[in-house]
C-alpha atoms as a PDB file:
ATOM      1  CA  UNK A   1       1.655 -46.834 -16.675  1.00  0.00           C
ATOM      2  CA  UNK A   2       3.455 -47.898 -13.312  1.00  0.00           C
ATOM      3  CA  UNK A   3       5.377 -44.267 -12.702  1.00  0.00           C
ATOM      4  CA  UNK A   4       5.375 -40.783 -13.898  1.00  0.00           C
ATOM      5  CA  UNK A   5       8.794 -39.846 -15.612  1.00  0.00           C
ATOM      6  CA  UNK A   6       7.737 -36.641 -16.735  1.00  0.00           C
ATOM      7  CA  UNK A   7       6.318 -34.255 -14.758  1.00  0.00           C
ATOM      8  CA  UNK A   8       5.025 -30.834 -16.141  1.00  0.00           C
ATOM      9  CA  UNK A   9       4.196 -27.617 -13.934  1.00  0.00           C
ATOM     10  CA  UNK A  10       2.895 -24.870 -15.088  1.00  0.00           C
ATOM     11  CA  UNK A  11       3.048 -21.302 -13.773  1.00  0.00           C
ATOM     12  CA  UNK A  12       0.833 -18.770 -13.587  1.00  0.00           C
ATOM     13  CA  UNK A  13       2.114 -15.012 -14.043  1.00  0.00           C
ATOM     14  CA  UNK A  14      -0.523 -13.223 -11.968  1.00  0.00           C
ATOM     15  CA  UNK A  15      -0.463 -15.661  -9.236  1.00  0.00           C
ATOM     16  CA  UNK A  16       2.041 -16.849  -6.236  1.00  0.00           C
ATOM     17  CA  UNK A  17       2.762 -20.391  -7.679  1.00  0.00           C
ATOM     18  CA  UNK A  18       4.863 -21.816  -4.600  1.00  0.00           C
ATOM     19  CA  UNK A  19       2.072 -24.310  -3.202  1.00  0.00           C
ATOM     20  CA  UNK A  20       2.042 -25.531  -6.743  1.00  0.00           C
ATOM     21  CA  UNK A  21       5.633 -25.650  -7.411  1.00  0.00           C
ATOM     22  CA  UNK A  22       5.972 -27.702  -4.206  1.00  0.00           C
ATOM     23  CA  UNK A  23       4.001 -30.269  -5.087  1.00  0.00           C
ATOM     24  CA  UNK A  24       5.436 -30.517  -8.109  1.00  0.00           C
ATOM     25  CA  UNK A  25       8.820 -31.168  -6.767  1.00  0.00           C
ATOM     26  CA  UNK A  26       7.035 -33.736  -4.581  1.00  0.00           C
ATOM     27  CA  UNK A  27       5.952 -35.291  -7.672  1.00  0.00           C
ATOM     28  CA  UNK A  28       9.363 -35.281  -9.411  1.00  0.00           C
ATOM     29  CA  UNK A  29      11.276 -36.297  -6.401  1.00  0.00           C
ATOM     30  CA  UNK A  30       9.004 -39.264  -5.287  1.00  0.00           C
ATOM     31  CA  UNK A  31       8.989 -40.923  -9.135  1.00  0.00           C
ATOM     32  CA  UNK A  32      12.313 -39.685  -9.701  1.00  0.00           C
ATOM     33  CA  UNK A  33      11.107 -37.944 -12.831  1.00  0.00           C
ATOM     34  CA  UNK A  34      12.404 -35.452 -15.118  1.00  0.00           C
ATOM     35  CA  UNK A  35      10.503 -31.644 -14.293  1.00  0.00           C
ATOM     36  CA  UNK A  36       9.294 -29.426 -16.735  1.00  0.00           C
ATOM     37  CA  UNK A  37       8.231 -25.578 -16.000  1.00  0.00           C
ATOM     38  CA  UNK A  38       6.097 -23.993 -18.119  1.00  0.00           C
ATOM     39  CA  UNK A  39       4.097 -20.596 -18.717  1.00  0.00           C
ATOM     40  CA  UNK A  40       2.626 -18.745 -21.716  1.00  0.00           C
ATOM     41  CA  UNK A  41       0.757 -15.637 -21.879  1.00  0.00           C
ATOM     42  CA  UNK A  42      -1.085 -14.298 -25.099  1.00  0.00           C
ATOM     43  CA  UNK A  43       0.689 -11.133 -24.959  1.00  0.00           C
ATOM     44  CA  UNK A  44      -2.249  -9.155 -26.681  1.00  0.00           C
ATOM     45  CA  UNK A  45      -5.675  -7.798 -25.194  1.00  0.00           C
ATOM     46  CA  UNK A  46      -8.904  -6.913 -26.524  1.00  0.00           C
ATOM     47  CA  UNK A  47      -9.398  -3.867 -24.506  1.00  0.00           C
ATOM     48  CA  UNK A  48      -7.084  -1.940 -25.708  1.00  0.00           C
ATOM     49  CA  UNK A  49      -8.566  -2.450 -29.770  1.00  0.00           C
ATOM     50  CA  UNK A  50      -6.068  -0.861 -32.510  1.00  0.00           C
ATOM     51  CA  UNK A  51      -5.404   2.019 -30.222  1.00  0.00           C
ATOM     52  CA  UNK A  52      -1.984   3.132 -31.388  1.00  0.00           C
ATOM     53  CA  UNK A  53      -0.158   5.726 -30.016  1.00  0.00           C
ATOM     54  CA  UNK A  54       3.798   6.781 -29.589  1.00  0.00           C
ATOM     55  CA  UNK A  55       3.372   4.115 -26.445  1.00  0.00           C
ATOM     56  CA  UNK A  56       0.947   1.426 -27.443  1.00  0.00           C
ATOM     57  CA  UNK A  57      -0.707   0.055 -25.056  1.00  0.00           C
ATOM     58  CA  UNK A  58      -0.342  -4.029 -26.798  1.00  0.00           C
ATOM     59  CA  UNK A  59       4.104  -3.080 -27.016  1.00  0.00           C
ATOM     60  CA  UNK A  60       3.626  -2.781 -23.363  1.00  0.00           C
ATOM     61  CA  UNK A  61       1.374  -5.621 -22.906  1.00  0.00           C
ATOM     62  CA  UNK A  62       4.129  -7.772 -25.136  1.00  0.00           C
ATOM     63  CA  UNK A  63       6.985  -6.348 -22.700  1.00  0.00           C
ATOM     64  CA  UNK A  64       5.425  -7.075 -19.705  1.00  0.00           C
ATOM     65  CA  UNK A  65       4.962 -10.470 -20.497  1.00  0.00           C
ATOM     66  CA  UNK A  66       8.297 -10.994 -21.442  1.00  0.00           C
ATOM     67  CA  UNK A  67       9.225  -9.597 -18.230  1.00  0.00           C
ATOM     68  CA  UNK A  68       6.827 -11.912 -16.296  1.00  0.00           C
ATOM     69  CA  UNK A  69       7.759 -15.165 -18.400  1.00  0.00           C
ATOM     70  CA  UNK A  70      11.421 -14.231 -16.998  1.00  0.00           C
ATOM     71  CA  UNK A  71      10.222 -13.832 -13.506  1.00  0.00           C
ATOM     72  CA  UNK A  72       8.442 -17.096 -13.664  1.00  0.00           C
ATOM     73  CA  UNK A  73      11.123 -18.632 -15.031  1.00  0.00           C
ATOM     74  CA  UNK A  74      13.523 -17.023 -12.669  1.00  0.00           C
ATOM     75  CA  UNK A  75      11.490 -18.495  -9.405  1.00  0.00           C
ATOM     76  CA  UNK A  76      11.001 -22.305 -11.295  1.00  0.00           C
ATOM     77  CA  UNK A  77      15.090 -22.818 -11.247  1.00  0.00           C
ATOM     78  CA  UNK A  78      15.122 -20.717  -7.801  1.00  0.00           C
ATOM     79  CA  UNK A  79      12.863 -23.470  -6.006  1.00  0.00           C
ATOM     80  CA  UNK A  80      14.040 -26.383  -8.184  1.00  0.00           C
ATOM     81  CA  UNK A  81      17.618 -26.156  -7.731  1.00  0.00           C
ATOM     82  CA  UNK A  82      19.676 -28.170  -7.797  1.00  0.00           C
ATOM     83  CA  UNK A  83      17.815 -30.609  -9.752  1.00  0.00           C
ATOM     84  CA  UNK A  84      18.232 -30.796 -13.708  1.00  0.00           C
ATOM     85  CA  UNK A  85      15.218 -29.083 -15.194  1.00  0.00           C
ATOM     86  CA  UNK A  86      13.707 -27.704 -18.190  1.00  0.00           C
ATOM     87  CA  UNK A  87      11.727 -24.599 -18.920  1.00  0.00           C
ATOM     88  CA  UNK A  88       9.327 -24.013 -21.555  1.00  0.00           C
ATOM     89  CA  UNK A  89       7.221 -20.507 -22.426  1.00  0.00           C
ATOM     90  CA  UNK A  90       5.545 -18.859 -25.211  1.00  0.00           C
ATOM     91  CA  UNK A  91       3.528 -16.013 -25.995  1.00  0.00           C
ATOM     92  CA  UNK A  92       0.089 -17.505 -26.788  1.00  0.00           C
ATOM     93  CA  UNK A  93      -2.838 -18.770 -25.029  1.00  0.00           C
ATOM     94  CA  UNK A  94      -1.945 -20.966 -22.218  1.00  0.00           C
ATOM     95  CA  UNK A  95      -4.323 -23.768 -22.178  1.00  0.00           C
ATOM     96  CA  UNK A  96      -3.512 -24.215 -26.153  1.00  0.00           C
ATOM     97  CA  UNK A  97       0.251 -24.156 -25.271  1.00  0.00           C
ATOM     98  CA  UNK A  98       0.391 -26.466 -22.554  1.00  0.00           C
ATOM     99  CA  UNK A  99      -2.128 -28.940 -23.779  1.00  0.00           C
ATOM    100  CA  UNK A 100       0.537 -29.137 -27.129  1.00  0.00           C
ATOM    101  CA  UNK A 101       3.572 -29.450 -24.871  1.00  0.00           C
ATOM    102  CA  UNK A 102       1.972 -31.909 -22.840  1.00  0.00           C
ATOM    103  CA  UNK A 103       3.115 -34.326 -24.990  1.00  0.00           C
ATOM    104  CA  UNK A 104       6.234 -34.560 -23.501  1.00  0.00           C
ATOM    105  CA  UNK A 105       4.599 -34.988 -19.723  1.00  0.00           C
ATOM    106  CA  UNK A 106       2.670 -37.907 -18.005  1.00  0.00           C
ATOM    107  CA  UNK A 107       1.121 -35.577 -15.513  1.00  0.00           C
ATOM    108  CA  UNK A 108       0.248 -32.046 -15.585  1.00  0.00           C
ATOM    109  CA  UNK A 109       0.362 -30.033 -12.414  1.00  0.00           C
ATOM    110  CA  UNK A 110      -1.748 -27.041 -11.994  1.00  0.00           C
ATOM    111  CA  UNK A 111      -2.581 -24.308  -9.477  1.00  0.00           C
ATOM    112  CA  UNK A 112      -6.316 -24.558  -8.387  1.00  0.00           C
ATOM    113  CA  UNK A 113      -8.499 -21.413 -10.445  1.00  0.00           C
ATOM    114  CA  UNK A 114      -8.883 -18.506  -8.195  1.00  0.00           C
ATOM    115  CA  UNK A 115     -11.904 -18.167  -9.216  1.00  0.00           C
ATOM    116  CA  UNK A 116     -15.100 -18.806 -11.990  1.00  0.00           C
ATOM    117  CA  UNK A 117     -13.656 -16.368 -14.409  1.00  0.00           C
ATOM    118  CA  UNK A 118     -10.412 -17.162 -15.074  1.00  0.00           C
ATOM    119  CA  UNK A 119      -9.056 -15.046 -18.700  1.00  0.00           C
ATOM    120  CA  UNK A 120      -5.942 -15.943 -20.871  1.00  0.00           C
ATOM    121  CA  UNK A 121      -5.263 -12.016 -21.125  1.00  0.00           C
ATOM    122  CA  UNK A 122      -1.747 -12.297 -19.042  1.00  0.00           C
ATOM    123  CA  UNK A 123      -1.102 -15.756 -18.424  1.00  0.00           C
ATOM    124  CA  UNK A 124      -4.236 -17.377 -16.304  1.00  0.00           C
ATOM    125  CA  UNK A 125      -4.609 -20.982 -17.020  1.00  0.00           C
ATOM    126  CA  UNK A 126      -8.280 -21.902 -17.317  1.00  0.00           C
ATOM    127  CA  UNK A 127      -8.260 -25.879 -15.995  1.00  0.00           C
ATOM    128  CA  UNK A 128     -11.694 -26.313 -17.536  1.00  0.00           C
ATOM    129  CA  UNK A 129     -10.136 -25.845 -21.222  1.00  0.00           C
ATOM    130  CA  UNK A 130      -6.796 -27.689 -20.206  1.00  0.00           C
ATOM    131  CA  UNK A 131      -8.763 -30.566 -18.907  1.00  0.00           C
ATOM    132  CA  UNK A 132     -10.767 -31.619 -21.648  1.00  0.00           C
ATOM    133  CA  UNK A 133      -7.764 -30.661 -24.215  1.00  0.00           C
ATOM    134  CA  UNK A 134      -4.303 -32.041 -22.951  1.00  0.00           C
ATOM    135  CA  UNK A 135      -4.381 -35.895 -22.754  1.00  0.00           C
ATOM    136  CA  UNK A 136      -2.755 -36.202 -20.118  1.00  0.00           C
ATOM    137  CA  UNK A 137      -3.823 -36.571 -16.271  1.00  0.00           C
ATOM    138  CA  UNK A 138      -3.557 -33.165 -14.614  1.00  0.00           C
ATOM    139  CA  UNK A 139      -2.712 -32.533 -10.681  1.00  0.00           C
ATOM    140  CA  UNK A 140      -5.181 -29.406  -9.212  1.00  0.00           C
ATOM    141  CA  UNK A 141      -2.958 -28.089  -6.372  1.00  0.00           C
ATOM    142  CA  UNK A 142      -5.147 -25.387  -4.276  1.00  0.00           C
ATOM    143  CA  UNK A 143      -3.005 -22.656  -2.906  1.00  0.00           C
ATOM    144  CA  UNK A 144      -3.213 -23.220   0.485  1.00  0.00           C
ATOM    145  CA  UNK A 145      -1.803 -26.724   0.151  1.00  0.00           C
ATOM    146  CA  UNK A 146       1.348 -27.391   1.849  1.00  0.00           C
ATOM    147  CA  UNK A 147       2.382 -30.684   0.808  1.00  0.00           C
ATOM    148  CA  UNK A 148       1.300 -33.185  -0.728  1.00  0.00           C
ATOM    149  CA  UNK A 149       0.579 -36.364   1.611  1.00  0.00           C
ATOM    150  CA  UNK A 150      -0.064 -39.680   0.506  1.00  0.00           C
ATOM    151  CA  UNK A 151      -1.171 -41.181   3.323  1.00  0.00           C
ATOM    152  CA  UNK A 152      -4.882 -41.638   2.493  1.00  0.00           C
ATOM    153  CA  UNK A 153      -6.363 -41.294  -1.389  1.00  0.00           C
ATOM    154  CA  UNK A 154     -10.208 -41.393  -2.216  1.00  0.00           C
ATOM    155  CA  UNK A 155     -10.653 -42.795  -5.595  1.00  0.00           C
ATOM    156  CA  UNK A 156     -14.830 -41.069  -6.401  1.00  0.00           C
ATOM    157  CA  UNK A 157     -16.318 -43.672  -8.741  1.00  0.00           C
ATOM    158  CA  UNK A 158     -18.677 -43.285 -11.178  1.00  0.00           C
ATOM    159  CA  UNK A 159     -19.387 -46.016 -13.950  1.00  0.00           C
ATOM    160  CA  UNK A 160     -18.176 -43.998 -16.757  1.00  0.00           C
ATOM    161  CA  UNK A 161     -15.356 -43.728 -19.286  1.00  0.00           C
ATOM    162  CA  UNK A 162     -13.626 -40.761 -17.428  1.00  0.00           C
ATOM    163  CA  UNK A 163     -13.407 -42.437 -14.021  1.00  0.00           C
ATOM    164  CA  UNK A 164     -12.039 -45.344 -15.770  1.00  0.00           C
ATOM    165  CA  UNK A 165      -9.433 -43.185 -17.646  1.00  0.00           C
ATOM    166  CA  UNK A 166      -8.549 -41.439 -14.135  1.00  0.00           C
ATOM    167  CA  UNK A 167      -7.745 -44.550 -12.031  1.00  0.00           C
ATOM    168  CA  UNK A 168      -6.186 -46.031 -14.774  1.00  0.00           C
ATOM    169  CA  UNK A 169      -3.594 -42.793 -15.015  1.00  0.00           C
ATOM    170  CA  UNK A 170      -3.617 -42.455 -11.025  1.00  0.00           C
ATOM    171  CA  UNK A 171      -2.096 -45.878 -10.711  1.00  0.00           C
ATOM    172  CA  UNK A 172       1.852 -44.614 -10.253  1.00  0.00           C
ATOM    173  CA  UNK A 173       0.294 -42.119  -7.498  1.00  0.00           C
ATOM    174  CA  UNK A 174      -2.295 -44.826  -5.914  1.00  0.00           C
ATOM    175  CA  UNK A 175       0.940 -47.367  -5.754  1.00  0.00           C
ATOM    176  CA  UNK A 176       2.650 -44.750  -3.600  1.00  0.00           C
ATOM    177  CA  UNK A 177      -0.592 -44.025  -1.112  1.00  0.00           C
ATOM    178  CA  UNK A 178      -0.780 -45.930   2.013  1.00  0.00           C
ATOM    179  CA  UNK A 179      -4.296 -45.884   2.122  1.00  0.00           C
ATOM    180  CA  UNK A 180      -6.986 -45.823  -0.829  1.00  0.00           C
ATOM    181  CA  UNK A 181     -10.581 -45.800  -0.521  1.00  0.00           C
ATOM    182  CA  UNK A 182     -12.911 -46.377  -4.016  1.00  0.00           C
ATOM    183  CA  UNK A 183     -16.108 -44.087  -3.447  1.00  0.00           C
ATOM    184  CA  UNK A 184     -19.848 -44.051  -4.787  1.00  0.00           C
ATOM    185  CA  UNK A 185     -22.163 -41.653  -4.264  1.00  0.00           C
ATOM    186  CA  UNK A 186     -26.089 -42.685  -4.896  1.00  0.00           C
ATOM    187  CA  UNK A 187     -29.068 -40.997  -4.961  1.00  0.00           C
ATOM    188  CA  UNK A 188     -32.322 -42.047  -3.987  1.00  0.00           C
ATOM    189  CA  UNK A 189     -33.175 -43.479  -6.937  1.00  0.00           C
ATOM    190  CA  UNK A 190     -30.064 -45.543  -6.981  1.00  0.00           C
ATOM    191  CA  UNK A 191     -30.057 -49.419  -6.516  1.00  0.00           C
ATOM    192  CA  UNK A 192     -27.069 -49.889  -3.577  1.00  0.00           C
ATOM    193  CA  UNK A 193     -26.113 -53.206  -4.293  1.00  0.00           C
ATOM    194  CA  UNK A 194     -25.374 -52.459  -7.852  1.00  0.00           C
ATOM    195  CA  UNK A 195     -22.927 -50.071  -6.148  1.00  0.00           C
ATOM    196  CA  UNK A 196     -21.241 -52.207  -4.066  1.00  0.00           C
ATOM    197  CA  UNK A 197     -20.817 -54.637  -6.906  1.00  0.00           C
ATOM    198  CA  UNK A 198     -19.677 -51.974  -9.140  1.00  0.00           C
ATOM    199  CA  UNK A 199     -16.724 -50.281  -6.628  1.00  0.00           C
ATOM    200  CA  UNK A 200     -15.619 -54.160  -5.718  1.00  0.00           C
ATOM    201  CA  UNK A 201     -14.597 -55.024  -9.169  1.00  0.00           C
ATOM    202  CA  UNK A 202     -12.640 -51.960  -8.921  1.00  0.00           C
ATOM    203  CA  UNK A 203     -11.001 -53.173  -5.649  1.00  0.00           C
ATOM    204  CA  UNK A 204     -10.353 -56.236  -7.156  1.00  0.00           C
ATOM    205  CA  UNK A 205      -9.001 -54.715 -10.545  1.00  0.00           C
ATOM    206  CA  UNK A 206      -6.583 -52.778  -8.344  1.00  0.00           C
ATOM    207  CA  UNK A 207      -5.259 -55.531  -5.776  1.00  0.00           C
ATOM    208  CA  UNK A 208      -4.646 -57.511  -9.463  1.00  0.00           C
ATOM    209  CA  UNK A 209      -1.811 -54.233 -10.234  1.00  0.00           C
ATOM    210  CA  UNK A 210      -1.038 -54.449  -6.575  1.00  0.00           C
ATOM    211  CA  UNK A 211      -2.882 -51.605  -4.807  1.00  0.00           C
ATOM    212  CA  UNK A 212      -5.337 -52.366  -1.505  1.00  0.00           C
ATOM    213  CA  UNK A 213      -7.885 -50.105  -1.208  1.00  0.00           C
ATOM    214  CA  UNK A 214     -11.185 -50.414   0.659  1.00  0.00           C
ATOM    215  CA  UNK A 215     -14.773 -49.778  -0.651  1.00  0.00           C
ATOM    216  CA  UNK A 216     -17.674 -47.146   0.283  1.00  0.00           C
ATOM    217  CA  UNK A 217     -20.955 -46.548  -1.261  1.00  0.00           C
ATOM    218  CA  UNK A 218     -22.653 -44.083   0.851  1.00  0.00           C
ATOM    219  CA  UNK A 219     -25.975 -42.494  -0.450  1.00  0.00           C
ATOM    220  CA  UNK A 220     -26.807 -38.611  -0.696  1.00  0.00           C
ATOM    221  CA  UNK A 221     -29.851 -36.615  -0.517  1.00  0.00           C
ATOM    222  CA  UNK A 222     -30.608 -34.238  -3.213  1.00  0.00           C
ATOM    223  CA  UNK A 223     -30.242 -31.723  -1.091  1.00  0.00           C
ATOM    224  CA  UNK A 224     -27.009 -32.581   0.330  1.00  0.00           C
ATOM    225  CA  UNK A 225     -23.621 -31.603  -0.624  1.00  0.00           C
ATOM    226  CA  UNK A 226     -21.486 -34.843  -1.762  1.00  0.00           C
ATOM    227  CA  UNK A 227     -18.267 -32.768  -1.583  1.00  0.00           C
ATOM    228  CA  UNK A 228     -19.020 -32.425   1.950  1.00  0.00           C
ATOM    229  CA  UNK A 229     -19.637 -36.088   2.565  1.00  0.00           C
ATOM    230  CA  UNK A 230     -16.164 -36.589   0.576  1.00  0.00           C
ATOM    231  CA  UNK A 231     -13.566 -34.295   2.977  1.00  0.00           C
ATOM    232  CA  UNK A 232     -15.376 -36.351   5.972  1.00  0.00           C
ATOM    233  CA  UNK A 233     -12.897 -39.077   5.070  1.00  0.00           C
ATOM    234  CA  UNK A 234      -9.707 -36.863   5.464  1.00  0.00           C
ATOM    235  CA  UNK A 235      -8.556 -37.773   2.425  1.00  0.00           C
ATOM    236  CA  UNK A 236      -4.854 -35.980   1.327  1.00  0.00           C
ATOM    237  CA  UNK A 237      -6.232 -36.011  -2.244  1.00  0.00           C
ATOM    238  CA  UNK A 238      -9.128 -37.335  -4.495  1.00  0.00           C
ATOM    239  CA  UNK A 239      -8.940 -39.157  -7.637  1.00  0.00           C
ATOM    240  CA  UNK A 240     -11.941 -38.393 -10.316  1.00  0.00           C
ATOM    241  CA  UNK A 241     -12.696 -38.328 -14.161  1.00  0.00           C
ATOM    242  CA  UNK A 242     -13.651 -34.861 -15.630  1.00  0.00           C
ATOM    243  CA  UNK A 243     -17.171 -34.729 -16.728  1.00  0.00           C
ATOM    244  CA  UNK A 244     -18.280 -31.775 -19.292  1.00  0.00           C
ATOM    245  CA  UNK A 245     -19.313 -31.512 -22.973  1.00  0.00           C
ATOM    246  CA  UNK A 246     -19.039 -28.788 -25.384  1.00  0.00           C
ATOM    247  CA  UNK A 247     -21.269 -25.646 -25.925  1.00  0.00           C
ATOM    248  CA  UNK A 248     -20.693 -22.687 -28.048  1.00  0.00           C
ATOM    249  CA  UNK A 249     -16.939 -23.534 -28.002  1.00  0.00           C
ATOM    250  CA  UNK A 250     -17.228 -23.415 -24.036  1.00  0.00           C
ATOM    251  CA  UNK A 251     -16.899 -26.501 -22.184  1.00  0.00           C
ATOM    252  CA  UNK A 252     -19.496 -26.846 -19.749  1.00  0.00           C
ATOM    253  CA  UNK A 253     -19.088 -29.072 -16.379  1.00  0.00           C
ATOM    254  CA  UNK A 254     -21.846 -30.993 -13.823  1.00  0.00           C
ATOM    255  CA  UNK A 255     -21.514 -29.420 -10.906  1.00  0.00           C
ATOM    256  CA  UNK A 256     -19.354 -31.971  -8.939  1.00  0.00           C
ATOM    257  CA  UNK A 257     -16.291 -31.479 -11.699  1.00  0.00           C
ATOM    258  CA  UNK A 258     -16.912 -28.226 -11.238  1.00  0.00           C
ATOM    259  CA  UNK A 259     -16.682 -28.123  -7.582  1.00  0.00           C
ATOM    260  CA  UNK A 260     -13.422 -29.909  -7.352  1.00  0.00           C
ATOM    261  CA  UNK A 261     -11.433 -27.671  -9.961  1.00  0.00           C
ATOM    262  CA  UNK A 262     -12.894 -24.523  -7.812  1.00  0.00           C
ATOM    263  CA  UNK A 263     -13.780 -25.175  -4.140  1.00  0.00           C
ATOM    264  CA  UNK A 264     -11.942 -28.346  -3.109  1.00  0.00           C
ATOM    265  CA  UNK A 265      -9.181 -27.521  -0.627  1.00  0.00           C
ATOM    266  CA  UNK A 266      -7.480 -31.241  -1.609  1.00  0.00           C
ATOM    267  CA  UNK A 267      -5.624 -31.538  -4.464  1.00  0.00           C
ATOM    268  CA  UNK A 268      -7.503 -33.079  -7.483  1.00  0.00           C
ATOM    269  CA  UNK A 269      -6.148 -35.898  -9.778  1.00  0.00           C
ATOM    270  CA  UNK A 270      -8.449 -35.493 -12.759  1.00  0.00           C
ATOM    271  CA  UNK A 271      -8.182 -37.173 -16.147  1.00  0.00           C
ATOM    272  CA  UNK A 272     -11.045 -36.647 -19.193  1.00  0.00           C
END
């Protein structure tokens, strides 16, 4: 892939979405690509049972939504205008919606989970189900972000499928950085020039698609946080496959995934 020429936001109904929609724009307007809005709620809730009543509870659920769906709709064209766009909502689970209408996008854009416990009752989007659904590379904007810069990217390596997948994808965003930097964290029991050989034939495999980027293996105590170790770079975002697996129809993440879909204050490029 050498640009993105769909770009797909999606709003959240409970939630100010601007520092998401922003970036989005950025997105659309730096690969001159096509935008796509989109929000879904499910519309029903399990607390309120079969309760009926001569003003159920679920019609007023179902009419709120609509109303919200509107309203997000409403602010998308607001802060998109006067670019061509195209909106897309449902009433149904988010992560289920957007990971099927992701088809027509080559990057997702998300706001950043306010917190561990994120529901589909009204609309919230729970990245840890889109993630490991959609097929697609999704863009973790946290709410206080501004804008995003592209003046320095970290690219966190591990020797796995996932990271492989996510530079791969991030290549339209990586050719646009001025700066990249390929990262690997070791642990003690970690052999460090195995690392270094491992993040140079990734500088090499991206000078060969035109992208310099510089390499770091730096080594972490147990004890230490590697997130921490990660924003001492000043990096304007951070490239990184998704790790998690499946249990009891939950997926489950390692803590670093985990920690960059819900305490990194840099947008995240992920890809599974």
């Amino acid at each position: 892939m050498t640009t993105f020429s769909d770009v797909m936001v999606h709003l959240d109904l409970e939630h100010a979405n601007d520092a998401c929609l922003r970036v989005a724009l950025e997105c659309a307007d730096t690969f001159n690509a096509k935008l796509i809005g989109i929000a879904a709620a499910t519309g029903q809730s399990p607390y309120y049972g079969n309760v009926t009543s001569a003003q159920d509870p679920q019609q007023q659920l179902r009419t709120d939504v609509s109303k919200r769906l509107a309203q997000a709709e409403d602010r998308f064209r607001s802060m998109s205008a006067p670019r061509k766009v195209e909106w897309r909502s449902a009433t149904t689970p988010p992560a289920k919606y957007v990971s099927r209408e992701a088809r027509a996008a080559d990057l997702v854009v998300i706001g950043a989970p306010r917190n561990s416990l994120v529901s589909d009752l009204v609309g919230n989007l729970d990245p840890s189900d889109l993630v490991m659904q959609v097929g697609r590379p999704i863009l973790v904007v946290p709410p206080q972000v501004q804008t995003l810069k592209l003046k320095l990217g970290v690219v966190c390596w591990k020797d796995t499928r996932e990271a492989r997948r996510a530079v791969s994808d991030a290549l339209p965003l990586l050719h646009k950085t001025q700066e990249v930097v390929v990262v690997e964290v070791i642990s003690d029991e970690s052999d460090p020039d195995a690392a270094h050989n491992r993040v140079d034939d990734v500088i090499f495999w991206l000078e060969r698609h035109g992208i310099g980027a510089f390499a770091r293996v730096f080594h972490c105590p147990e004890r230490q946080d590697p997130m921490e170790k990660l924003f001492e770079y000043g990096a304007d975002f951070i490239v990184a496959g998704a790790y998690g697996h499946t249990r009891l129809h939950e997926w489950v993440f390692g803590g670093f995934t985990h920690d960059l879909l819900y305490r990194s204050p840099l947008c995240s490029f992920l890809a599974h």
